[in-house]
Protein backbone atom coordinates (compact mmCIF):
# COMPACT_ATOMS: atom_id res chain seq x y z
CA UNK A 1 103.33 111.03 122.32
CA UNK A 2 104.90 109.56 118.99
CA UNK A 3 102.74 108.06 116.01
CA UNK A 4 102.96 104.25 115.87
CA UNK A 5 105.15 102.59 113.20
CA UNK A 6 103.70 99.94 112.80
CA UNK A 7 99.87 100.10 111.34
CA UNK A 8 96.98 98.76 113.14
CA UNK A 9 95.60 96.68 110.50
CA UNK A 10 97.74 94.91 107.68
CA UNK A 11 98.57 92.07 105.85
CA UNK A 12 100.67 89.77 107.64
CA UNK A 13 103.89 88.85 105.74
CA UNK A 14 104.01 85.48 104.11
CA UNK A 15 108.41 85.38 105.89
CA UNK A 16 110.51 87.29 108.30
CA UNK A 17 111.46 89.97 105.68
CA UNK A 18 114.56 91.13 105.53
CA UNK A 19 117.02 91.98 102.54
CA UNK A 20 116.43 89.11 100.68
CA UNK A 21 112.54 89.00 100.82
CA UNK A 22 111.85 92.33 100.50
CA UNK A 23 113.22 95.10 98.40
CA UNK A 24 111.96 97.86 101.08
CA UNK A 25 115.37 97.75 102.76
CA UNK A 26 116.89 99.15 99.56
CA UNK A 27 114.34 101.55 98.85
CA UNK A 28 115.20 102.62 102.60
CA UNK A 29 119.03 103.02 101.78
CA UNK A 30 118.27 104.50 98.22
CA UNK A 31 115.91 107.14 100.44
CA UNK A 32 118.80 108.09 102.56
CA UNK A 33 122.37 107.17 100.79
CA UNK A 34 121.13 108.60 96.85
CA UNK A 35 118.12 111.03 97.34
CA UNK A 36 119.26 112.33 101.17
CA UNK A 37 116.05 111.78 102.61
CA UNK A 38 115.49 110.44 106.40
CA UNK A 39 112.29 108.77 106.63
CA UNK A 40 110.15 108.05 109.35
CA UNK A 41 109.87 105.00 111.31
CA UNK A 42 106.26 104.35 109.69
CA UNK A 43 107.42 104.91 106.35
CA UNK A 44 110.27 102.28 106.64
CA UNK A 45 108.00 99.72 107.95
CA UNK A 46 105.22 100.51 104.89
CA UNK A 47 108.63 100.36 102.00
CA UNK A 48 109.85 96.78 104.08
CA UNK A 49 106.36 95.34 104.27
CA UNK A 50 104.38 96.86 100.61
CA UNK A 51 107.71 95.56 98.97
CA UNK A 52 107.78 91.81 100.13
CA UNK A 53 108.67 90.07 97.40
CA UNK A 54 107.95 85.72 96.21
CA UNK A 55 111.20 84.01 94.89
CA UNK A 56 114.80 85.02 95.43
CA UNK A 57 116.74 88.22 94.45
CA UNK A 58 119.84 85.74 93.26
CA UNK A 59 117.41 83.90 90.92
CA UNK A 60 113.53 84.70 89.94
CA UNK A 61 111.52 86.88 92.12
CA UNK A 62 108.35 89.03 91.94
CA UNK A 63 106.65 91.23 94.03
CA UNK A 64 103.84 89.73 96.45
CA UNK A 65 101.42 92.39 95.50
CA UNK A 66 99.87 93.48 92.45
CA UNK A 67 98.00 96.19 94.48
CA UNK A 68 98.76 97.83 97.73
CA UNK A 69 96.46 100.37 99.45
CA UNK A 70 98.41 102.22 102.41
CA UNK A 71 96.00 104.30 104.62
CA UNK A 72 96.98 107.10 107.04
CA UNK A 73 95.61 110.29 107.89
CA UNK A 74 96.35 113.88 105.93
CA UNK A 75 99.85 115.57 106.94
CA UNK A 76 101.79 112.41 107.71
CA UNK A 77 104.02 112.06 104.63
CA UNK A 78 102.35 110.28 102.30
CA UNK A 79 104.11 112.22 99.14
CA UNK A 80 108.10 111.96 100.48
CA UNK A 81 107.01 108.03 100.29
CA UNK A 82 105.24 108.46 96.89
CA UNK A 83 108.63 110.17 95.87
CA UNK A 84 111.05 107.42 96.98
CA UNK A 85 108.69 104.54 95.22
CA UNK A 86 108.73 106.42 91.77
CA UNK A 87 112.36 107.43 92.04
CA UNK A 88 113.55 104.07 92.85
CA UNK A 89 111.66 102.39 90.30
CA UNK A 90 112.82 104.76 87.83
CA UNK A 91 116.72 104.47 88.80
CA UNK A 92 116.81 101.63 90.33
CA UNK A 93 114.83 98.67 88.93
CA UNK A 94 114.66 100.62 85.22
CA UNK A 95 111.42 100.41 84.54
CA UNK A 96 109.86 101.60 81.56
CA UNK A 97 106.59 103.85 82.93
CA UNK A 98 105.30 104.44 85.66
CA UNK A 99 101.61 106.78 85.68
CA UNK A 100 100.73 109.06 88.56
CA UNK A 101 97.15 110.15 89.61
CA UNK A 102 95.51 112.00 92.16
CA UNK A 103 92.17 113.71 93.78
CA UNK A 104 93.42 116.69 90.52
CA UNK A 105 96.56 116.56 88.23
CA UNK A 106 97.76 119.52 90.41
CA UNK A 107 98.67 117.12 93.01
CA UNK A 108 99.76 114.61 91.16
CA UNK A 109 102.56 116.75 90.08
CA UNK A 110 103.64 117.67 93.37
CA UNK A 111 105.15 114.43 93.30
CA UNK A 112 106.35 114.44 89.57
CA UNK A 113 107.96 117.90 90.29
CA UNK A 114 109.43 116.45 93.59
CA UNK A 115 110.92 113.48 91.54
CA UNK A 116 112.22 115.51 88.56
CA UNK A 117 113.53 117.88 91.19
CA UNK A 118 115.68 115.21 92.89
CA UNK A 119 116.62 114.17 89.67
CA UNK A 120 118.03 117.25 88.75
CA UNK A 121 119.81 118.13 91.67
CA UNK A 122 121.37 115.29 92.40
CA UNK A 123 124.35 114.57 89.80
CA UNK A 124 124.16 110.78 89.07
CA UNK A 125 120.92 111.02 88.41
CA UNK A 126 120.61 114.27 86.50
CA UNK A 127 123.10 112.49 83.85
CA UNK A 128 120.17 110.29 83.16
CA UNK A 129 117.63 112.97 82.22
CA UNK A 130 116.89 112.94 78.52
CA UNK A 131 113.80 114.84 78.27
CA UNK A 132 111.39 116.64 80.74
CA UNK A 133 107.99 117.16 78.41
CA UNK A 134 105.52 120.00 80.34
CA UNK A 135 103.11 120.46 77.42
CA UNK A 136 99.45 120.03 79.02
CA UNK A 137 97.83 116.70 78.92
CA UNK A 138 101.42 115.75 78.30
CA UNK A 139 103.28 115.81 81.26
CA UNK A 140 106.06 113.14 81.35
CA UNK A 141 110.17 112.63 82.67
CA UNK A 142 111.70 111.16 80.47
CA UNK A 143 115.27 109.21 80.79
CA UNK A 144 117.79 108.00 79.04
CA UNK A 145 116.37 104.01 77.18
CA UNK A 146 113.02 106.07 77.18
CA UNK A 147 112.16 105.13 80.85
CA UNK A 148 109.06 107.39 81.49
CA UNK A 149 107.32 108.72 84.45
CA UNK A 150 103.94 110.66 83.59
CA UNK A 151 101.10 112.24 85.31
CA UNK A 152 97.47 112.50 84.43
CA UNK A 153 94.10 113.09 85.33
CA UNK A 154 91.74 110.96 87.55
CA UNK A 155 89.65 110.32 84.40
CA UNK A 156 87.95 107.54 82.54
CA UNK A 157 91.26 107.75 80.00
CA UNK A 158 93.88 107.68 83.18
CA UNK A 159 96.78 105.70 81.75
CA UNK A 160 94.66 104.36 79.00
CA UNK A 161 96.97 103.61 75.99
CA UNK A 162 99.95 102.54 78.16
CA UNK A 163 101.90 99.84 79.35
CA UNK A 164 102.63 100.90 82.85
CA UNK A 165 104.94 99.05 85.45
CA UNK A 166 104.02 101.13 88.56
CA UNK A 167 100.50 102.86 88.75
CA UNK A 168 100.41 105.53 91.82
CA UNK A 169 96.87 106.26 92.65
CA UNK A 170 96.58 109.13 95.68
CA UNK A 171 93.38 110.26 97.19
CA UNK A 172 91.82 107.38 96.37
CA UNK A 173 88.71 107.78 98.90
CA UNK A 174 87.82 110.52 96.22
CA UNK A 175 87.40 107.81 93.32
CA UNK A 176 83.03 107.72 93.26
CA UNK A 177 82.78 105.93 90.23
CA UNK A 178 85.07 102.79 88.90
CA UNK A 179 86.00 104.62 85.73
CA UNK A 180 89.80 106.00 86.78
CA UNK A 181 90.68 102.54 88.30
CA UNK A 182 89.71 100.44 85.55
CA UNK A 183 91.53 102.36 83.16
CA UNK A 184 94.72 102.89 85.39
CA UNK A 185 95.16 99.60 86.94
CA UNK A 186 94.57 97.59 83.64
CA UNK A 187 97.23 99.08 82.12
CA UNK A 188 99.76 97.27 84.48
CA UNK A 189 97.99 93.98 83.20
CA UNK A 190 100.93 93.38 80.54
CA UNK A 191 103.49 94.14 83.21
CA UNK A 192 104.83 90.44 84.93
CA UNK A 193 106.07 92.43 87.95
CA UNK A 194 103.21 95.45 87.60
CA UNK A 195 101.95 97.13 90.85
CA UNK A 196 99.34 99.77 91.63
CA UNK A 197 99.99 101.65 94.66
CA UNK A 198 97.00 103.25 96.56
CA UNK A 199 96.93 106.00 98.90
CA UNK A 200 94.37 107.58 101.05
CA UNK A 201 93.00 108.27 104.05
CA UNK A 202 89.65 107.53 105.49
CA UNK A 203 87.09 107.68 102.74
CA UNK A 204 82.99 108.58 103.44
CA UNK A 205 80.18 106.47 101.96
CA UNK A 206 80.45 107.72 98.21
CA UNK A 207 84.02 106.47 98.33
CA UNK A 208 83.34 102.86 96.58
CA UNK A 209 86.43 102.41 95.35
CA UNK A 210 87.99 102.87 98.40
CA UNK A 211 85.50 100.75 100.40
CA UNK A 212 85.65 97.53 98.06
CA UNK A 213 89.23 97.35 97.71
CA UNK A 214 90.17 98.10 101.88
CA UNK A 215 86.82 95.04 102.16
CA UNK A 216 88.26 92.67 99.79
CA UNK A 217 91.87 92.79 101.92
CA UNK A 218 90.37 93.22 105.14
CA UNK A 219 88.26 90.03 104.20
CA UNK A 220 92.08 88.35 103.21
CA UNK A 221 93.07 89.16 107.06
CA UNK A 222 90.49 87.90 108.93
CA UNK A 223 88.97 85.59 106.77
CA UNK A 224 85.55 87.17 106.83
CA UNK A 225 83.37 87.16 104.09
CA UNK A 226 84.15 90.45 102.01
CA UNK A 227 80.89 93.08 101.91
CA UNK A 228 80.45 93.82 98.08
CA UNK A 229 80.27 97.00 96.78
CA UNK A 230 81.26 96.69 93.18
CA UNK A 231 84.36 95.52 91.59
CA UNK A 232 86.65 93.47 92.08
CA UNK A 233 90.16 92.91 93.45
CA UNK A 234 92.38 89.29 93.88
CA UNK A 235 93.00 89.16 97.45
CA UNK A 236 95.84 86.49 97.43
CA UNK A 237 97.78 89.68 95.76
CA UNK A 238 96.33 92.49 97.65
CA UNK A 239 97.72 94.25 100.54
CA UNK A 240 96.55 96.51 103.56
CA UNK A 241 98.46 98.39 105.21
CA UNK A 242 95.97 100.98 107.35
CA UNK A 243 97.27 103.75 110.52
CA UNK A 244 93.96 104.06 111.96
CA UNK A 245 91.98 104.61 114.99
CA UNK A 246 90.37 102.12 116.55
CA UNK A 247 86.68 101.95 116.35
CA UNK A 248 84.86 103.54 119.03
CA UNK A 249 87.76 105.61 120.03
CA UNK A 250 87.41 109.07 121.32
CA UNK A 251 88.74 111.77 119.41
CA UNK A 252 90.73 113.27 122.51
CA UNK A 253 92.41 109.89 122.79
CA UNK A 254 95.94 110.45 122.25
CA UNK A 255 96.85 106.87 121.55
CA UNK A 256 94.34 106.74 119.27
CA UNK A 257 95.26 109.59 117.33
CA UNK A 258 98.83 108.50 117.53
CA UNK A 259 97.66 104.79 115.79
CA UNK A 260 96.52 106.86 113.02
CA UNK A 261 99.33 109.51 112.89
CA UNK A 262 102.53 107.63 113.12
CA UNK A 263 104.39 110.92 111.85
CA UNK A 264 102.84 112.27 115.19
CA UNK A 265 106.43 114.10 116.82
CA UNK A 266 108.68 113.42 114.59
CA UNK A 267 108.20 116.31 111.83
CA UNK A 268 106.37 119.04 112.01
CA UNK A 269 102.99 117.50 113.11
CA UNK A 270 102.06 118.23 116.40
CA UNK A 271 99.49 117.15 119.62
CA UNK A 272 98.48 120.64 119.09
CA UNK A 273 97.59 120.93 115.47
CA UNK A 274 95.77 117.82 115.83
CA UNK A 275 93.95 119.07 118.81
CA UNK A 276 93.17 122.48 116.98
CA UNK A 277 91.26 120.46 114.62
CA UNK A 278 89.58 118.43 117.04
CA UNK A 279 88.33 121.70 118.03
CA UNK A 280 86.79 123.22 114.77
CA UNK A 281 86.02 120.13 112.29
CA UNK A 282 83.11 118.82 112.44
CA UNK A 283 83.21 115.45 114.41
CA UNK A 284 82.55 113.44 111.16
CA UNK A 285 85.29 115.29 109.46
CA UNK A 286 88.27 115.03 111.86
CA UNK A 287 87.59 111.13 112.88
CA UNK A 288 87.74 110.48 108.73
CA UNK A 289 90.86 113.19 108.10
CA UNK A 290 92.71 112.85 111.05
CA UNK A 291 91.89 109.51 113.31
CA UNK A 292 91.52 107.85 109.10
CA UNK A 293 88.33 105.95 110.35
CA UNK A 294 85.51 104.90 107.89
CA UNK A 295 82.81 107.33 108.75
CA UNK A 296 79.80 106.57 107.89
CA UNK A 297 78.03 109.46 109.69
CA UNK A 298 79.44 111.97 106.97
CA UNK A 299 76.11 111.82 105.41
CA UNK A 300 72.92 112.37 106.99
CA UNK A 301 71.48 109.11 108.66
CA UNK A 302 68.11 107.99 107.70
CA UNK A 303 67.20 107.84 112.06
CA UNK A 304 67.54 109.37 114.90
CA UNK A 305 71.16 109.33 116.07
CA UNK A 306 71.84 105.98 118.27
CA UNK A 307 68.33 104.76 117.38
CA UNK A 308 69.66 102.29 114.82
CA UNK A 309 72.20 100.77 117.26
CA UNK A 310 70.07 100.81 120.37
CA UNK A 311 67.98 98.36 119.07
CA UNK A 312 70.99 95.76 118.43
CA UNK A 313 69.60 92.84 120.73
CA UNK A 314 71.71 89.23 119.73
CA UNK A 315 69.18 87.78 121.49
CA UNK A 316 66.35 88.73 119.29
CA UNK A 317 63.94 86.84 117.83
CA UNK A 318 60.09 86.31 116.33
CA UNK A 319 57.94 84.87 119.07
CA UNK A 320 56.53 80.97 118.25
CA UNK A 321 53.24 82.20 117.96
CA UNK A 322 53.76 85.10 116.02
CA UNK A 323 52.62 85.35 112.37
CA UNK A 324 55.54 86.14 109.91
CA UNK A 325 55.31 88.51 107.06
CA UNK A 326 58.23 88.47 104.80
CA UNK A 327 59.61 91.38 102.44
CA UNK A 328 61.64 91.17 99.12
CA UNK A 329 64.03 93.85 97.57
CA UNK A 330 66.73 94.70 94.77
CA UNK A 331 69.23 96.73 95.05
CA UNK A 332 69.19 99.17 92.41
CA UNK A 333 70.98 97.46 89.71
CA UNK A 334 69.33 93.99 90.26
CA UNK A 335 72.38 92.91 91.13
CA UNK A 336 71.73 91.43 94.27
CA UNK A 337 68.65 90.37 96.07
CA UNK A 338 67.05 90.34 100.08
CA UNK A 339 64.65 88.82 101.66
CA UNK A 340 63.78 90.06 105.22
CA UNK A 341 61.70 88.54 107.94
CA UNK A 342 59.16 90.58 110.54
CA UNK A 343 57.04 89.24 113.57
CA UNK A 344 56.23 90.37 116.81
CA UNK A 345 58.71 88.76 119.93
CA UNK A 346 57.08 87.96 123.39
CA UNK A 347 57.47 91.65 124.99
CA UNK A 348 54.77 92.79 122.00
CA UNK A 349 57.76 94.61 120.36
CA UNK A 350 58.75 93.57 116.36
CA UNK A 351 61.60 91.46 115.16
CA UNK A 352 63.02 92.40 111.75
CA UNK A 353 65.56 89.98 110.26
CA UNK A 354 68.00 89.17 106.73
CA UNK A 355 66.91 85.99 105.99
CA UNK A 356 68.64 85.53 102.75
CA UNK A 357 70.79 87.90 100.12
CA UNK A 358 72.48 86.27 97.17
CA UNK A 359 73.23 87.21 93.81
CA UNK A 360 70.38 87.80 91.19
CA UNK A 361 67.00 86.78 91.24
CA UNK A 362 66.40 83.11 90.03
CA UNK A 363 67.35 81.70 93.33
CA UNK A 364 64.29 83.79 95.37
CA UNK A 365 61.74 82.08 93.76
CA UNK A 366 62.94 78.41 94.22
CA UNK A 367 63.62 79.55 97.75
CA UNK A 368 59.63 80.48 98.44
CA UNK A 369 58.42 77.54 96.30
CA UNK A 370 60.69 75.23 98.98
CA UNK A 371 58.53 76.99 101.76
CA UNK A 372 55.19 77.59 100.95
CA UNK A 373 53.64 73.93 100.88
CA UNK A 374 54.90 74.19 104.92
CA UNK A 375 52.34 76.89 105.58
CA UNK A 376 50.74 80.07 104.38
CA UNK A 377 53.42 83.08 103.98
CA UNK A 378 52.54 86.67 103.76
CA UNK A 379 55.03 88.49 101.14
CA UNK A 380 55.24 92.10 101.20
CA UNK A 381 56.97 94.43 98.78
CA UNK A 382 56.92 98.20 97.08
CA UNK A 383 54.85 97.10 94.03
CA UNK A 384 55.08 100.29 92.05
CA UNK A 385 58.32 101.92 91.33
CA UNK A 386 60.53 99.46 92.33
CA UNK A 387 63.11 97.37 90.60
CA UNK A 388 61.56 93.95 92.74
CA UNK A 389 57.90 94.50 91.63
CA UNK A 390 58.05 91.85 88.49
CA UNK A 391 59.70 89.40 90.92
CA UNK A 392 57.66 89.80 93.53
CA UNK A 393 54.42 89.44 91.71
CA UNK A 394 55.89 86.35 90.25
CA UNK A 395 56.41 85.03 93.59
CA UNK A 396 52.83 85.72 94.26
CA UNK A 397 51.90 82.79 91.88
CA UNK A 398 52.81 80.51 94.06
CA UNK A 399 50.22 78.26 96.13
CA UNK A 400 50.36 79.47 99.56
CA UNK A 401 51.63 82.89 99.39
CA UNK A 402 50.05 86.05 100.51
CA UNK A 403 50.48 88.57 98.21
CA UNK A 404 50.81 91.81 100.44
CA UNK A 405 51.38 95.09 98.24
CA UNK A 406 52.34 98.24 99.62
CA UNK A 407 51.89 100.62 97.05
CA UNK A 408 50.51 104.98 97.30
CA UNK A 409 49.88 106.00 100.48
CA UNK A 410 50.61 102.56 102.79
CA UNK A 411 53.82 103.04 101.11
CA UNK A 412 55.30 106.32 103.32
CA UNK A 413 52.50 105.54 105.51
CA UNK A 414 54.26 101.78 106.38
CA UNK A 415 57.67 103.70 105.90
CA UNK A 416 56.53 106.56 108.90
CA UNK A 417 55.50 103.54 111.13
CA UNK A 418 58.89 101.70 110.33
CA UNK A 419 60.71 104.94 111.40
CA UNK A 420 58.46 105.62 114.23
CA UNK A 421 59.68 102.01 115.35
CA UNK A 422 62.70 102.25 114.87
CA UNK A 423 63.43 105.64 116.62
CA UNK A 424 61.52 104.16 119.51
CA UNK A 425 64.68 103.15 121.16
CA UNK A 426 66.49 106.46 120.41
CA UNK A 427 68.77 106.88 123.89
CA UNK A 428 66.59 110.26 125.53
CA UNK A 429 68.71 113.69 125.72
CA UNK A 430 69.49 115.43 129.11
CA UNK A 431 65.54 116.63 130.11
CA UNK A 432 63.80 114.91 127.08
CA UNK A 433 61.26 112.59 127.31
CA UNK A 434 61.70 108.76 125.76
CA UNK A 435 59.65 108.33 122.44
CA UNK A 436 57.79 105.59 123.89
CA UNK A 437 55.92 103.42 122.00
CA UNK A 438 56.24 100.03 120.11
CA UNK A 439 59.79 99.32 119.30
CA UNK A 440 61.60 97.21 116.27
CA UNK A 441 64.72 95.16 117.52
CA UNK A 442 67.32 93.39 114.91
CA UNK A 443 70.60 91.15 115.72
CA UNK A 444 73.96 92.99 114.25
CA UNK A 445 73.59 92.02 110.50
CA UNK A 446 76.53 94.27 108.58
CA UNK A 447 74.61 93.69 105.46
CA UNK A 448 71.48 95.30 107.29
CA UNK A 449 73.34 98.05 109.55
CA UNK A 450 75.29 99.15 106.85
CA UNK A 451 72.23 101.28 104.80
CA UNK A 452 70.64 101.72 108.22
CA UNK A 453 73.27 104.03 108.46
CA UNK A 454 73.45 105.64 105.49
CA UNK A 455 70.27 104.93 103.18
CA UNK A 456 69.90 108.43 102.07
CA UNK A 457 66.19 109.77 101.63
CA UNK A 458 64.36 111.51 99.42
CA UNK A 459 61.61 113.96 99.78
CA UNK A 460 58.21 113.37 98.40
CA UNK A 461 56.78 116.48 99.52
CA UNK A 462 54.69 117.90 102.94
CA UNK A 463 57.46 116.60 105.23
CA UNK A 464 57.03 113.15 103.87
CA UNK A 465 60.39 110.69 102.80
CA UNK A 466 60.93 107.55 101.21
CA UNK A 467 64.34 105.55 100.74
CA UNK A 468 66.61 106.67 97.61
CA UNK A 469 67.81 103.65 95.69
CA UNK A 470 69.79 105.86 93.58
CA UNK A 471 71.67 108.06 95.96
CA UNK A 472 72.29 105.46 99.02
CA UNK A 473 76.47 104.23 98.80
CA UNK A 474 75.84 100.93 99.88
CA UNK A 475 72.32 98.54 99.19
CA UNK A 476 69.36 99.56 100.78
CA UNK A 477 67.18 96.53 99.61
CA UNK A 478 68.28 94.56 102.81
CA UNK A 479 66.30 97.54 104.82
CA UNK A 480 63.63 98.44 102.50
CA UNK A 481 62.99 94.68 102.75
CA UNK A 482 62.52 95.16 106.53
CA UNK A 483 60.42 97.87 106.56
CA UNK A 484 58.14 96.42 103.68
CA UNK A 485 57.63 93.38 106.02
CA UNK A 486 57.02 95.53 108.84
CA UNK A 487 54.52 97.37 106.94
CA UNK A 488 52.95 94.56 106.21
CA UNK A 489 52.96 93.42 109.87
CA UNK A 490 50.81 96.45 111.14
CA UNK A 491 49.13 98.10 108.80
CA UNK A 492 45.34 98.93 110.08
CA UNK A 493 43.47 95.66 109.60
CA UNK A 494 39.30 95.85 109.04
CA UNK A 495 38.92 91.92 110.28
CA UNK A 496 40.75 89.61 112.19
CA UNK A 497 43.24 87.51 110.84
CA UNK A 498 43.93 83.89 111.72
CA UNK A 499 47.48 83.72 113.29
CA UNK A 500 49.58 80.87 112.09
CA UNK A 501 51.81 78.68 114.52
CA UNK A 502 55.37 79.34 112.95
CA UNK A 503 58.55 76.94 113.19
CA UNK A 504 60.78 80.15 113.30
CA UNK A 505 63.52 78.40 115.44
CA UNK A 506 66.41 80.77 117.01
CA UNK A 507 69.02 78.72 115.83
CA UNK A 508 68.50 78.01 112.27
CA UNK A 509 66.24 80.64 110.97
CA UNK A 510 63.33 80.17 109.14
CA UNK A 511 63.16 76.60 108.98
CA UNK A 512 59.31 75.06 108.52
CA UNK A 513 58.00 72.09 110.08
């Protein structure tokens, strides 16, 4: 089996490239004529289609992309590529810097070193050496009409102070924060023809950076609408270029593994290294390292495995006689806001729903004050401890709506009957009994399966947990907003309460008559 050349996810070309749309096919010859270097059949196809350039090589041209993230999995040759971009762009186009980064400076000089070391030994280009500086914190190549190529630190001062051309980021999946990027990238913005080149493999919920910039391009391809996880990247000048497994593969798929290993047989990477570490990574570990899929399982998962997805049911929804209790929620910086929907369907099990999740908070309130003259609503949220609590009890003002706190002990106690809900339609073991009991169902809502996954939880003591805003990767307010409504829904009630005939219509939800 040989790794595919061609990547299973990328950014379609805007021509047929060839040597006068893209300047890959000279990097390709420079690779093999000037630095004696045979490349792979993947990396060919990444220099032809990352290099694509707008205009015309006989008049004025430019690059397509600003910023290019190229995905594949550890061991496939991601640095030999690195090499060839920063030489060629050094000898070839003449720029004037180019800035190198990685996971630690140690491996961003691997590629420095590999650069100066072709430089050195080849004789056309060692006559262009003027300088090689290896002072720490001061690491730079420098050639003759000061041409530079330096190397830094993944820090909050990466490339800060320059005026770079080319900006090589590796390892970005280990970027937590937006500190490195910000600093790196904008110092390309003075650059006509700059370009940041990303590389990484599969990165695990903490990796933001990494997740926002492969969701902005992916949202280019397919036209979906781009999840948001901070940032922000212009997709008409962003490329993908991603060797990956498919989703749901299995890991002894060889196919699979060759989609995400396209050096797979033709160097030293082997069916039986790969298989090796099939056999002693953790499952998490290998699918993210070596299939270069976006695991989200890496960190613990708030449910019982499968529970989440086994209660996926597009066919879902709250029952016409049901009574509805909403729930409100902000993600930890306010930044955006949810508002979730609970009621019981006709088999007596619960409905949960995202009913709406925009941007700030001055929208929520207009959007109960439109509902509430159309018939009582119950409005459920964490009132102490809780970025949403001011909002919320704002809300409450409103004629018609039910102010439903859940606050000390309803608060894990609604959270334990959520979970108990929700792990209700956990798929048995071999000789286990099913959980039993009444059961939560949702439709597939990415903005509401995304923290089911990986809402991390923190510990309150006595075997008791509770959602953590602060340590969750992506928003949990879309779930927390669930499971206040559920709360709210069946907490232990003293008297009866008069059910309301709801509008709740399956095809436009939440629309009152």
């Amino acid at each position: 089996m040989t790794g595919s050349t061609a990547p299973r996810l990328f950014t379609p070309p805007k021509r047929k490239l060839n040597r006068a749309t893209s300047l890959g096919f000279a990097m390709i010859e420079y690779a093999n004529d000037v630095l004696g270097k045979q490349l792979y059949p993947w990396q060919e196809w990444a220099l032809k289609h990352a290099f694509e350039i707008e205009g015309s090589f006989t008049g004025d041209w430019r690059f397509r992309y600003r910023t290019v993230l190229l995905m594949v999995s550890r061991q496939n040759g991601k640095t030999v590529l690195s090499e060839v971009i920063a030489s060629f762009f050094l000898n070839v186009l003449g720029v004037e810097s180019i800035f190198g980064t990685s996971l630690s400076l140690d491996k961003a000089e691997e590629v420095w070193e590999a650069v100066i070391r072709d430089q050195e030994e080849i004789p056309d280009l060692f006559s262009e050496i003027e300088r090689i500086a290896r002072t720490n914190g001061n690491k730079r190549l420098i050639l003759k009409g000061n041409r530079q190529y330096k190397v830094g630190a993944p820090t909050r001062r990466a490339g800060r102070g320059d005026s770079n051309d080319l900006v090589m980021l590796d390892e970005l999946r280990e970027h937590r924060d937006w500190e490195t990027w910000s600093a790196a990238v904008a110092s390309t913005n003075a650059k006509p023809n700059g370009m940041v080149i990303c590389f990484s493999n599969a990165g695990d919920p903490d990796s933001i950076v990494l997740r926002q910039i492969r969701s902005q391009a992916m949202s280019s391809i397919d036209g979906a609408k781009s999840d948001d996880f901070g940032g922000d990247v212009d997709g008409d000048t962003l490329g993908l270029f991603e060797w990956s497994a498919p989703d749901g593969a299995k890991t002894d798929d060889l196919k699979a593994l060759a989609m995400a290993n396209p050096a797979l047989s033709y160097g030293l990477l082997t069916e039986r290294a790969l298989s090796a570490n099939r056999r002693t990574f953790p499952e998490a570990k290998f699918r993210s390292e070596c299939m270069c899929q976006q695991v989200a399982t890496i960190l613990r998962q708030p449910f019982p495995e499968g529970a989440w997805d086994a209660g996926i049911d597009e066919t879902s929804h709250i029952a016409g006689e049901s009574e509805i209790y909403f729930g409100i929620d902000l993600s930890q910086d306010r930044r955006w806001c949810s508002i979730a929907a609970c009621g019981l369907r006709e088999d007596g099990n619960f409905h949960i729903e995202v009913v709406a999740r925009r941007v700030g908070t001055d929208w929520a309130e207009d959007w109960f004050r439109a509902r509430a003259p159309r018939g009582k609503m119950n409005l459920a949220f964490q009132s102490r401890g809780a970025p949403v609590a001011g909002l919320a009890e704002q809300i409450c003002t409103i004629d018609g709506i039910e102010r439903c706190a859940i606050e000390g002990a309803e608060l894990t106690n609604g959270w334990g009957r959520f979970w108990d809900a929700v792990a209700a339609s956990a798929p048995a073991l071999p000789g286990e009994t099913p959980r039993g009991g009444v059961a939560v169902y949702h439709l597939p809502q990415p903005v509401l399966d995304a923290p089911a996954h990986t809402c991390q939880m923190r510990n309150m003591g006595g075997g008791v947990e509770l959602p953590d805003r602060v340590k969750s990767p992506d928003d949990i307010a879309p779930l927390v907003a669930c499971s206040m409504a559920f709360a709210a829904a069946t907490r232990p009630r003293s008297k009866e309460f008069k059910v309301y005939e709801s509008a709740y219509a399956s095809g436009v939800p939440l629309i009152f008559v």
